[in-house]
PDB file of N, CA and C in Angstrom:
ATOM      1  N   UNK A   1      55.982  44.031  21.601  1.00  0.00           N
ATOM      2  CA  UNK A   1      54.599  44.394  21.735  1.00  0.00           C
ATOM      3  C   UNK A   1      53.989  44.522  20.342  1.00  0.00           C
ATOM      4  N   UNK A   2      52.606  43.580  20.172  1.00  0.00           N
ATOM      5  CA  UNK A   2      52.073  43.844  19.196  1.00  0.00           C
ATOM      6  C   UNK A   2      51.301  45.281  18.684  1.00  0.00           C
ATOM      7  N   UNK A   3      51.384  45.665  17.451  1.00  0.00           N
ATOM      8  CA  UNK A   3      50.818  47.107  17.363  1.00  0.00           C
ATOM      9  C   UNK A   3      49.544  46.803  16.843  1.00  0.00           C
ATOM     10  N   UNK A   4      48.507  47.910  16.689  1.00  0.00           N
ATOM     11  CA  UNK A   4      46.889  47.484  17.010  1.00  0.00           C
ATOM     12  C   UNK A   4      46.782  46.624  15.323  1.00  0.00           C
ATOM     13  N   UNK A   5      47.496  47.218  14.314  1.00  0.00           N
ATOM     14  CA  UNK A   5      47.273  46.436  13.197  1.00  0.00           C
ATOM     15  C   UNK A   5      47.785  45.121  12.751  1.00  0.00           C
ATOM     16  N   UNK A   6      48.727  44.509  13.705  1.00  0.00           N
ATOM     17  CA  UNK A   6      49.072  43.328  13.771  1.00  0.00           C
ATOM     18  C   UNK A   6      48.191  42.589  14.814  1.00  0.00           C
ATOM     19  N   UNK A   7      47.452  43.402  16.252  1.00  0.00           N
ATOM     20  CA  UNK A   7      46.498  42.819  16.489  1.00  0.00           C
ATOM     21  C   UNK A   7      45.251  42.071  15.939  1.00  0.00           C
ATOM     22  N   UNK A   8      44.873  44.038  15.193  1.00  0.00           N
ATOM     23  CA  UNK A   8      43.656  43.233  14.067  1.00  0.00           C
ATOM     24  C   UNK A   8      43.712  42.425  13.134  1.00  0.00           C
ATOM     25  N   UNK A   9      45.026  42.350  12.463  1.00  0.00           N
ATOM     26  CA  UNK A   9      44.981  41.321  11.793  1.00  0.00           C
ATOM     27  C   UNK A   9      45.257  39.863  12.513  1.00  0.00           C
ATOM     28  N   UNK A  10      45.455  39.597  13.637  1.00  0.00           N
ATOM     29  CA  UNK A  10      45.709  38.239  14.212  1.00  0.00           C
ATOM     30  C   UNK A  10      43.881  37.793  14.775  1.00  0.00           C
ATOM     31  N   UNK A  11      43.137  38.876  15.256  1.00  0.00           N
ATOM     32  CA  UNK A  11      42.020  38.926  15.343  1.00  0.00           C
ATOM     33  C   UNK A  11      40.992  38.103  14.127  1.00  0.00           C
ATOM     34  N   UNK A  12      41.316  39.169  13.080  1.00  0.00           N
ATOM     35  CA  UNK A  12      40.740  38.685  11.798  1.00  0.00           C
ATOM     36  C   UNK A  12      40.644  36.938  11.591  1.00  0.00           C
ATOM     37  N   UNK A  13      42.298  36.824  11.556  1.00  0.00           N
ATOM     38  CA  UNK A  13      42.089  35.777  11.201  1.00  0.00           C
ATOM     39  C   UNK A  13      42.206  34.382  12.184  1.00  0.00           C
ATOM     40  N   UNK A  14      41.872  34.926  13.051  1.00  0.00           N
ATOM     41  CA  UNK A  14      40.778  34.117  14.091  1.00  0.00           C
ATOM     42  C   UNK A  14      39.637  33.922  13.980  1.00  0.00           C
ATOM     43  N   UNK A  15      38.892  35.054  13.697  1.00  0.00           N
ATOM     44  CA  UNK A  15      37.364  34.961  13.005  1.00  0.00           C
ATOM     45  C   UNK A  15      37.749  34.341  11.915  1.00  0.00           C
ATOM     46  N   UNK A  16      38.137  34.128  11.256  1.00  0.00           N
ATOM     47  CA  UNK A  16      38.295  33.788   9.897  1.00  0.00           C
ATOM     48  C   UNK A  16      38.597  32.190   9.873  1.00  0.00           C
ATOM     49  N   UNK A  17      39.222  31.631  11.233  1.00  0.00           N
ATOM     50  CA  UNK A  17      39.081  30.359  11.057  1.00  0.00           C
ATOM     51  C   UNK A  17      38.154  29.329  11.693  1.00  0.00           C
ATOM     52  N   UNK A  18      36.752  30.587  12.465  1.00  0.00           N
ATOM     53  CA  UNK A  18      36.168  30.422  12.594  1.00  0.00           C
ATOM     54  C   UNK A  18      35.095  29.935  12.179  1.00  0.00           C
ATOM     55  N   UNK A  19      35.331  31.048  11.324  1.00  0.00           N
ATOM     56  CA  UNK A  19      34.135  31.176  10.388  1.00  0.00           C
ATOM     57  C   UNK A  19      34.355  29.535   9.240  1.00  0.00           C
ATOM     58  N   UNK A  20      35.638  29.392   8.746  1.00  0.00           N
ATOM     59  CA  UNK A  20      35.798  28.144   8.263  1.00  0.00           C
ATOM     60  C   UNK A  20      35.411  27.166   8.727  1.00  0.00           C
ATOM     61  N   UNK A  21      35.739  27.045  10.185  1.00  0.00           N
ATOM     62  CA  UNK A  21      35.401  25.492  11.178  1.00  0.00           C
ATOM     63  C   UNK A  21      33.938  25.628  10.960  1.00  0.00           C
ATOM     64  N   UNK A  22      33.162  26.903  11.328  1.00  0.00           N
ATOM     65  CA  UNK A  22      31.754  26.553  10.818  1.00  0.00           C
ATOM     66  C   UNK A  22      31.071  26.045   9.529  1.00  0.00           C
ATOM     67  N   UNK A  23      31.642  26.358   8.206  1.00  0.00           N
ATOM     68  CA  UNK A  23      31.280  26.173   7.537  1.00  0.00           C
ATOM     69  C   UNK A  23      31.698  24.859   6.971  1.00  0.00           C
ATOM     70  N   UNK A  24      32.587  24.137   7.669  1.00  0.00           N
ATOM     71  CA  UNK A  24      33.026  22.815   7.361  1.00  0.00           C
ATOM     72  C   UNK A  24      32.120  22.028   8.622  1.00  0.00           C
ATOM     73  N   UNK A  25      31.984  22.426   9.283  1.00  0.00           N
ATOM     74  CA  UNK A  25      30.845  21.591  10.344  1.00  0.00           C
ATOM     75  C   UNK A  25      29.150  21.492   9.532  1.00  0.00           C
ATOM     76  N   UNK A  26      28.635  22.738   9.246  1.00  0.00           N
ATOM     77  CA  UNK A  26      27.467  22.856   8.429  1.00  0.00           C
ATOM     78  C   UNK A  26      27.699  22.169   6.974  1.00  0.00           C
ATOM     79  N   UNK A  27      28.694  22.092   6.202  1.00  0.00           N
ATOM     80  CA  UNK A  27      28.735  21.206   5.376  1.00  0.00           C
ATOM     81  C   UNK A  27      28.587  19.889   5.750  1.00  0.00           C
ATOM     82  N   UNK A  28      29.416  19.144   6.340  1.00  0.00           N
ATOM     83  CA  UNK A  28      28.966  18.289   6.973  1.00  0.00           C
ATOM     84  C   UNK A  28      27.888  17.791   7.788  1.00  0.00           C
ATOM     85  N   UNK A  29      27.109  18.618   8.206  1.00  0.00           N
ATOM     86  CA  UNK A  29      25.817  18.188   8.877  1.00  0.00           C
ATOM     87  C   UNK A  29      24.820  18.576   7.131  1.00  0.00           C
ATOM     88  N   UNK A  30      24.770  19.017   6.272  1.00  0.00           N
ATOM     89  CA  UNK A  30      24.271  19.003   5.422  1.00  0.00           C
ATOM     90  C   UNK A  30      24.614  17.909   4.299  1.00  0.00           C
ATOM     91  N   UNK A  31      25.778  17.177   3.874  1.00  0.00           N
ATOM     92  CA  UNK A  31      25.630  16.070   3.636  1.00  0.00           C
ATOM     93  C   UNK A  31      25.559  14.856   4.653  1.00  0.00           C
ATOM     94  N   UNK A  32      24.761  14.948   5.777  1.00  0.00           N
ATOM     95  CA  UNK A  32      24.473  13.785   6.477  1.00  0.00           C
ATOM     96  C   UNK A  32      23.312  13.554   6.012  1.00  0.00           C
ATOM     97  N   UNK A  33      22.803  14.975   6.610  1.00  0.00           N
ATOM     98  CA  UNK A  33      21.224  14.980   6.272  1.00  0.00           C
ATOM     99  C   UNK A  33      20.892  14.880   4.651  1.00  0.00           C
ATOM    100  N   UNK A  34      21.605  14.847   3.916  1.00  0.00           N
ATOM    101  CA  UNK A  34      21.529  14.366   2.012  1.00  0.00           C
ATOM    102  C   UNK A  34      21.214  12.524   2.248  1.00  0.00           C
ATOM    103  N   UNK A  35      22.212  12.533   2.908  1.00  0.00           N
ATOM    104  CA  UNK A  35      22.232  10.768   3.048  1.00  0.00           C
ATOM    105  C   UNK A  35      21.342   9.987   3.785  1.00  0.00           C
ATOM    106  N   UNK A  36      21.307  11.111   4.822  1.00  0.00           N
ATOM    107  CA  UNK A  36      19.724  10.241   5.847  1.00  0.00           C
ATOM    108  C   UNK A  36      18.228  10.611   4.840  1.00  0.00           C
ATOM    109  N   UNK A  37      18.441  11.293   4.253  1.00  0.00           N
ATOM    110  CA  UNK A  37      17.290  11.672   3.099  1.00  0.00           C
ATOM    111  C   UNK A  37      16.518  10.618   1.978  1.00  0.00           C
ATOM    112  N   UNK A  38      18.479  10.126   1.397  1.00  0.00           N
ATOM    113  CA  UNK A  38      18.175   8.991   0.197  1.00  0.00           C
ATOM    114  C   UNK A  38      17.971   8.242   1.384  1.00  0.00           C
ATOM    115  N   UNK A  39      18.787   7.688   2.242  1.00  0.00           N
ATOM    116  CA  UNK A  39      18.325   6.460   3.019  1.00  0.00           C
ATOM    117  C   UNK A  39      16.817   6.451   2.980  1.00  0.00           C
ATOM    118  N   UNK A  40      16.182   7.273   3.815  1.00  0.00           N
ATOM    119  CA  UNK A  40      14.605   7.208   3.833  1.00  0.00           C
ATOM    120  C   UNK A  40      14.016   7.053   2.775  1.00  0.00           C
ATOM    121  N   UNK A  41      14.463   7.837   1.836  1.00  0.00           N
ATOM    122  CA  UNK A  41      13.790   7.491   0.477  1.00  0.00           C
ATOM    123  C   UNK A  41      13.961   6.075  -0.332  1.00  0.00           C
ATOM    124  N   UNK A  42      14.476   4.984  -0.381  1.00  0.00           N
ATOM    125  CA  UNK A  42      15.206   4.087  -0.309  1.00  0.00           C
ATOM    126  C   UNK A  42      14.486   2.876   0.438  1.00  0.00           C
ATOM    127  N   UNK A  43      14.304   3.398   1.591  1.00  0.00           N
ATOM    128  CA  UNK A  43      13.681   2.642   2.521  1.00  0.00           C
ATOM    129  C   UNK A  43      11.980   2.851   1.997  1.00  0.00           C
ATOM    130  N   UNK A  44      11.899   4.319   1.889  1.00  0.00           N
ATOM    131  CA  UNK A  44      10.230   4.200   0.992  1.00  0.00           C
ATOM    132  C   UNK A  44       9.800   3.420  -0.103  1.00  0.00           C
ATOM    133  N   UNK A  45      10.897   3.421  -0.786  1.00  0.00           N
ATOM    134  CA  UNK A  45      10.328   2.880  -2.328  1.00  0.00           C
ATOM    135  C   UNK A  45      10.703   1.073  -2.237  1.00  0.00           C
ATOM    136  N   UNK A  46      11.284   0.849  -0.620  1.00  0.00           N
ATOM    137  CA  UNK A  46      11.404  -0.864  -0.735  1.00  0.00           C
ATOM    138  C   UNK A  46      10.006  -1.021  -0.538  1.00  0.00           C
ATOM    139  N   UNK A  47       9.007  -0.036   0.701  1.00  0.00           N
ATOM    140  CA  UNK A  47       8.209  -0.665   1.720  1.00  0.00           C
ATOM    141  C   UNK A  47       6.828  -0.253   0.479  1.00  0.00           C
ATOM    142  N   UNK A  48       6.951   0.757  -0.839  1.00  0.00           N
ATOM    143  CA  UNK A  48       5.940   0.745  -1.563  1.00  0.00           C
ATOM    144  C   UNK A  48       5.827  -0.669  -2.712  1.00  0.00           C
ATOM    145  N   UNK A  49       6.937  -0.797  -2.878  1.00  0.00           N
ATOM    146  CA  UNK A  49       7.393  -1.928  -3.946  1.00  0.00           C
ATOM    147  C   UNK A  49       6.940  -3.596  -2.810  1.00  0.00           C
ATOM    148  N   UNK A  50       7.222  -3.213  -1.546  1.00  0.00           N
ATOM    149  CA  UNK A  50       6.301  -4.876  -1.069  1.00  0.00           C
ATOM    150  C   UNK A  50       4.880  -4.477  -0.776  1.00  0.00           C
ATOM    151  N   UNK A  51       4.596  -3.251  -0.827  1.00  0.00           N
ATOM    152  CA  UNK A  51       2.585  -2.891  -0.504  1.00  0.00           C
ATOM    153  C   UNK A  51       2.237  -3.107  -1.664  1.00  0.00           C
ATOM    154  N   UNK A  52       3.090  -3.154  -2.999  1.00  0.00           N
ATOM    155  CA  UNK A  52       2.243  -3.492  -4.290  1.00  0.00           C
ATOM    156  C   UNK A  52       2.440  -4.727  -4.569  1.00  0.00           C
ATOM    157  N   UNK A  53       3.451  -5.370  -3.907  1.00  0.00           N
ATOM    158  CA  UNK A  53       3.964  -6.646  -4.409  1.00  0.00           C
ATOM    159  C   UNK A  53       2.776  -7.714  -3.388  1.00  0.00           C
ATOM    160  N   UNK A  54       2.523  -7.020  -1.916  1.00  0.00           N
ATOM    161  CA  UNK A  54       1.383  -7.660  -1.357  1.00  0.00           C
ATOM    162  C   UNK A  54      -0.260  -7.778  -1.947  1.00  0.00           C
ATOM    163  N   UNK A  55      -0.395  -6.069  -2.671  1.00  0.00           N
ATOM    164  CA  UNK A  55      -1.415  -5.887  -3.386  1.00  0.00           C
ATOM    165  C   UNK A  55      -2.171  -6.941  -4.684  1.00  0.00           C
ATOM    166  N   UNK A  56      -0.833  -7.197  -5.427  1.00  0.00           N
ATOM    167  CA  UNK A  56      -0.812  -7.979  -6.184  1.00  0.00           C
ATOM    168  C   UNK A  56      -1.339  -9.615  -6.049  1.00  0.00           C
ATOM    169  N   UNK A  57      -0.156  -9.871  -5.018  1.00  0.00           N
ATOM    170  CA  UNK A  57      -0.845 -11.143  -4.755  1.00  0.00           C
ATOM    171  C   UNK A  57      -2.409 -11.280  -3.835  1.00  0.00           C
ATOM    172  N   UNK A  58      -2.922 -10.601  -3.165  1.00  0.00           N
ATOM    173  CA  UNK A  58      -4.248 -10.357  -2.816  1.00  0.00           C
ATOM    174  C   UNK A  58      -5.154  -9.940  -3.727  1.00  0.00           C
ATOM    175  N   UNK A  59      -4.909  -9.712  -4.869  1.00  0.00           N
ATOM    176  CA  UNK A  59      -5.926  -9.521  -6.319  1.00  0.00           C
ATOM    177  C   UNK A  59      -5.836 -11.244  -6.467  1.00  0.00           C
ATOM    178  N   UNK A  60      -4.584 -11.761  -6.734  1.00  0.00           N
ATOM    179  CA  UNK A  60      -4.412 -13.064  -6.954  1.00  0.00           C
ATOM    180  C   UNK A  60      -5.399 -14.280  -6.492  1.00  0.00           C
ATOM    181  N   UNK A  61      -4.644 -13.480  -5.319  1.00  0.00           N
ATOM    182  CA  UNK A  61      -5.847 -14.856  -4.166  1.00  0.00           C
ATOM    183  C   UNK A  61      -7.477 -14.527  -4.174  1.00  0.00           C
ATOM    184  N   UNK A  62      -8.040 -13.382  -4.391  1.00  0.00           N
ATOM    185  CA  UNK A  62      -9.402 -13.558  -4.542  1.00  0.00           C
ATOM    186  C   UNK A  62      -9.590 -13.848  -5.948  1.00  0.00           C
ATOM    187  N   UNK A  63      -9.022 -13.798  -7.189  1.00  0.00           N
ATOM    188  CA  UNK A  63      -9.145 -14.413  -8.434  1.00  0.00           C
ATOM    189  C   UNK A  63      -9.276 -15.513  -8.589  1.00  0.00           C
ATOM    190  N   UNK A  64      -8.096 -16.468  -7.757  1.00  0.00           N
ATOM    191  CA  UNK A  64      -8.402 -17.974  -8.028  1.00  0.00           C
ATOM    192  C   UNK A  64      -9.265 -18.521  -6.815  1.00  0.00           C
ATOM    193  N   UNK A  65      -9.677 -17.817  -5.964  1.00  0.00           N
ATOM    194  CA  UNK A  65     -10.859 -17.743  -4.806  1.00  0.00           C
ATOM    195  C   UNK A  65     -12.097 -17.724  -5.661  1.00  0.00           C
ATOM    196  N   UNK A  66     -12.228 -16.911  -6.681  1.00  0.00           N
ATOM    197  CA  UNK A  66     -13.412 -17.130  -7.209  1.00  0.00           C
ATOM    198  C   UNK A  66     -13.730 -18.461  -7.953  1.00  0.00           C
ATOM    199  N   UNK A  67     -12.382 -18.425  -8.825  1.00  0.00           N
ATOM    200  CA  UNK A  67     -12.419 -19.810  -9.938  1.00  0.00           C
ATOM    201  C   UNK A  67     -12.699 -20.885  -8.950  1.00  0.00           C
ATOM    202  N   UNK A  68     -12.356 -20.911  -7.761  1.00  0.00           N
ATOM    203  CA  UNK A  68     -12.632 -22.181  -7.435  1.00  0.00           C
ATOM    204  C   UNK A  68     -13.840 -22.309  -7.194  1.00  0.00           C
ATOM    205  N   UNK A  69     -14.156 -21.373  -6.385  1.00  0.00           N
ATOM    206  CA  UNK A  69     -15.535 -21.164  -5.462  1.00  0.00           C
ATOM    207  C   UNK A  69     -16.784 -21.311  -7.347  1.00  0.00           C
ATOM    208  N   UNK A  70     -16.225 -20.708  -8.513  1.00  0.00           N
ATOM    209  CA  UNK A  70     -16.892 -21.098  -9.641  1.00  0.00           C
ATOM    210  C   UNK A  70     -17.127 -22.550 -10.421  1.00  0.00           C
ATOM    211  N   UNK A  71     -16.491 -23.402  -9.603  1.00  0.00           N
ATOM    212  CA  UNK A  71     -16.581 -25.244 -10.227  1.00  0.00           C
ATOM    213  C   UNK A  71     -15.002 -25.508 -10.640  1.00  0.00           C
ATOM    214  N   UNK A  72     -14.280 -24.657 -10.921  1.00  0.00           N
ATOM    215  CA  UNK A  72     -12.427 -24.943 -11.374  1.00  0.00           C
ATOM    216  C   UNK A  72     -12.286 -25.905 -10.052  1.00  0.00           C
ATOM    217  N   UNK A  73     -11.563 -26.632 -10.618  1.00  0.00           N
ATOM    218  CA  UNK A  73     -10.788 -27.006  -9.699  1.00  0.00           C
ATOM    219  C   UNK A  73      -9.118 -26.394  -9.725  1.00  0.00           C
ATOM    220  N   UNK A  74      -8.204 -27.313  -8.978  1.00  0.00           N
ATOM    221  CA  UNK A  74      -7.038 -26.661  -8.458  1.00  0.00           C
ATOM    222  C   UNK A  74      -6.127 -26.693  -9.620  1.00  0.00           C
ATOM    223  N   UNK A  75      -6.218 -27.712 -10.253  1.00  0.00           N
ATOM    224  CA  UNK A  75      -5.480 -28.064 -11.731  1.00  0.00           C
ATOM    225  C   UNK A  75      -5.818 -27.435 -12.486  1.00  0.00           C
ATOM    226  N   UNK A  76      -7.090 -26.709 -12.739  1.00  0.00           N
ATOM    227  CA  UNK A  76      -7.612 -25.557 -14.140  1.00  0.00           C
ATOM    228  C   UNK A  76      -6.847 -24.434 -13.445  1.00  0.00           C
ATOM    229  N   UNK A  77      -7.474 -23.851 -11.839  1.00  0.00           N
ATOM    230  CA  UNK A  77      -6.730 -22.967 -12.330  1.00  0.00           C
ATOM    231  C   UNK A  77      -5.448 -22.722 -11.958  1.00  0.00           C
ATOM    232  N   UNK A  78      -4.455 -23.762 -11.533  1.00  0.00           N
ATOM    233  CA  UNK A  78      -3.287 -23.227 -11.660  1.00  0.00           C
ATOM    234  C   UNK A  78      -3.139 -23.138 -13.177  1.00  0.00           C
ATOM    235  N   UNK A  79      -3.324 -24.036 -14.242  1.00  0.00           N
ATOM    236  CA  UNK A  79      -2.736 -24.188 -15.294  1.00  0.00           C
ATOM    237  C   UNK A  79      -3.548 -22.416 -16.258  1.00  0.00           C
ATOM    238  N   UNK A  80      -4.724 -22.095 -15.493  1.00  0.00           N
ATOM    239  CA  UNK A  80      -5.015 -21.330 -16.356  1.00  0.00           C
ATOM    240  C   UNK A  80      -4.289 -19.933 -16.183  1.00  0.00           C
ATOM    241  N   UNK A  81      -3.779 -19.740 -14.501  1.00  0.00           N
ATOM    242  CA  UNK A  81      -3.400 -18.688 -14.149  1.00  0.00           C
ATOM    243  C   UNK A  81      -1.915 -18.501 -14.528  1.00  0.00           C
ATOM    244  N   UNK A  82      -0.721 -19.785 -14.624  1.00  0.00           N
ATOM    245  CA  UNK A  82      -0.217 -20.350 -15.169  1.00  0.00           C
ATOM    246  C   UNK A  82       1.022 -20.622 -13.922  1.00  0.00           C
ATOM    247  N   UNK A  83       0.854 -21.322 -12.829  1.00  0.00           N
ATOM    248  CA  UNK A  83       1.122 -20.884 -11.530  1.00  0.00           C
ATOM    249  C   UNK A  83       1.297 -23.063 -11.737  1.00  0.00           C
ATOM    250  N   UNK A  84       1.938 -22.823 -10.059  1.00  0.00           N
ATOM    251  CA  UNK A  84       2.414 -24.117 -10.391  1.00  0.00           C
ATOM    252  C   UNK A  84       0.840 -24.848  -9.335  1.00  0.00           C
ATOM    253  N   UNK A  85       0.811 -25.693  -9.142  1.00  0.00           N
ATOM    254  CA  UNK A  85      -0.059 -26.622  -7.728  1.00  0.00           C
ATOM    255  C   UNK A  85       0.249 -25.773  -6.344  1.00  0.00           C
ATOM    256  N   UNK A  86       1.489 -25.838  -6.094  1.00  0.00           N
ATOM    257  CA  UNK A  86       1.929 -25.494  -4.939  1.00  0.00           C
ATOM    258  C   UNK A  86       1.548 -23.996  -4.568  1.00  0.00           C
ATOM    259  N   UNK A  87       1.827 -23.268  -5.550  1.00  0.00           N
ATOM    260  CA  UNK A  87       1.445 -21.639  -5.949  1.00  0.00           C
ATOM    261  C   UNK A  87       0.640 -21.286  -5.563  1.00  0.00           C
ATOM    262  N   UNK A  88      -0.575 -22.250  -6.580  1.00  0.00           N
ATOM    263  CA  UNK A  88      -2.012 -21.934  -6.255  1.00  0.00           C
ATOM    264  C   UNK A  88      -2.376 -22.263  -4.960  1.00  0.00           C
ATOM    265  N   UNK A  89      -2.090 -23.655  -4.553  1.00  0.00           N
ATOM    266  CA  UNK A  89      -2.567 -23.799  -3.367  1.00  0.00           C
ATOM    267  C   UNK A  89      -2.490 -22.652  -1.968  1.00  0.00           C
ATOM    268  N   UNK A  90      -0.707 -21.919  -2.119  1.00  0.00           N
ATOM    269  CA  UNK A  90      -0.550 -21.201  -1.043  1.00  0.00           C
ATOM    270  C   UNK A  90      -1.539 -19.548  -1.778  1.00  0.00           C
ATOM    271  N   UNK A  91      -2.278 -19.257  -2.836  1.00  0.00           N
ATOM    272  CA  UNK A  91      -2.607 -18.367  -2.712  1.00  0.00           C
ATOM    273  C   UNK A  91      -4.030 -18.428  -2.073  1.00  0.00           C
ATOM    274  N   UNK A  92      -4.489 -20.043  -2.482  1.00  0.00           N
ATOM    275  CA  UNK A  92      -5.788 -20.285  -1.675  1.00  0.00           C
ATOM    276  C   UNK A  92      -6.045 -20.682  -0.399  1.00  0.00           C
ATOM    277  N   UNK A  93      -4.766 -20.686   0.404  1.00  0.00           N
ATOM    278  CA  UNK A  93      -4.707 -20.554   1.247  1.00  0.00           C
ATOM    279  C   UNK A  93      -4.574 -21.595   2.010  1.00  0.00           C
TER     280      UNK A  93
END
């Protein structure tokens, strides 16, 4: 028969490996959520880097939209913008 202080101590450290399994579960759900974090962040800075990379070329296309619409033709301004024929053409659409 166990006596009450070999109880409490078998008690204890029951809580005690409790208390571990929790804190190895919450670690783990806290580096998930680290990783689903960068992921998103990651995923932000692709989808800002193609809204500027779209931005860009839509400054483009109304630039050589103007030159043309100004008397250039397709050969000034690719050569002025420094873009090939093909370039220009797909920015003019």
């Amino acid at each position: 028969m166990k006596t009450y202080k070999e109880s409490e101590q078998a008690r204890l450290a029951e809580q005690q490996a409790r208390l571990a399994e929790q804190q190895a579960r919450l670690a783990a759900e806290s580096a998930f959520t680290e990783s689903e974090q960068a992921r998103l962040a990651e995923q932000q800075a692709r989808l800002a880097a193609e809204q500027a990379r779209l931005a860009a070329e839509s400054a483009l296309s109304a630039i050589a939209t103007q030159l043309l619409n100004s008397g250039m033709n397709l050969e000034q301004i690719a050569q002025m913008m420094n873009l090939s024929i093909d370039e220009t053409q797909r920015l003019l659409g």
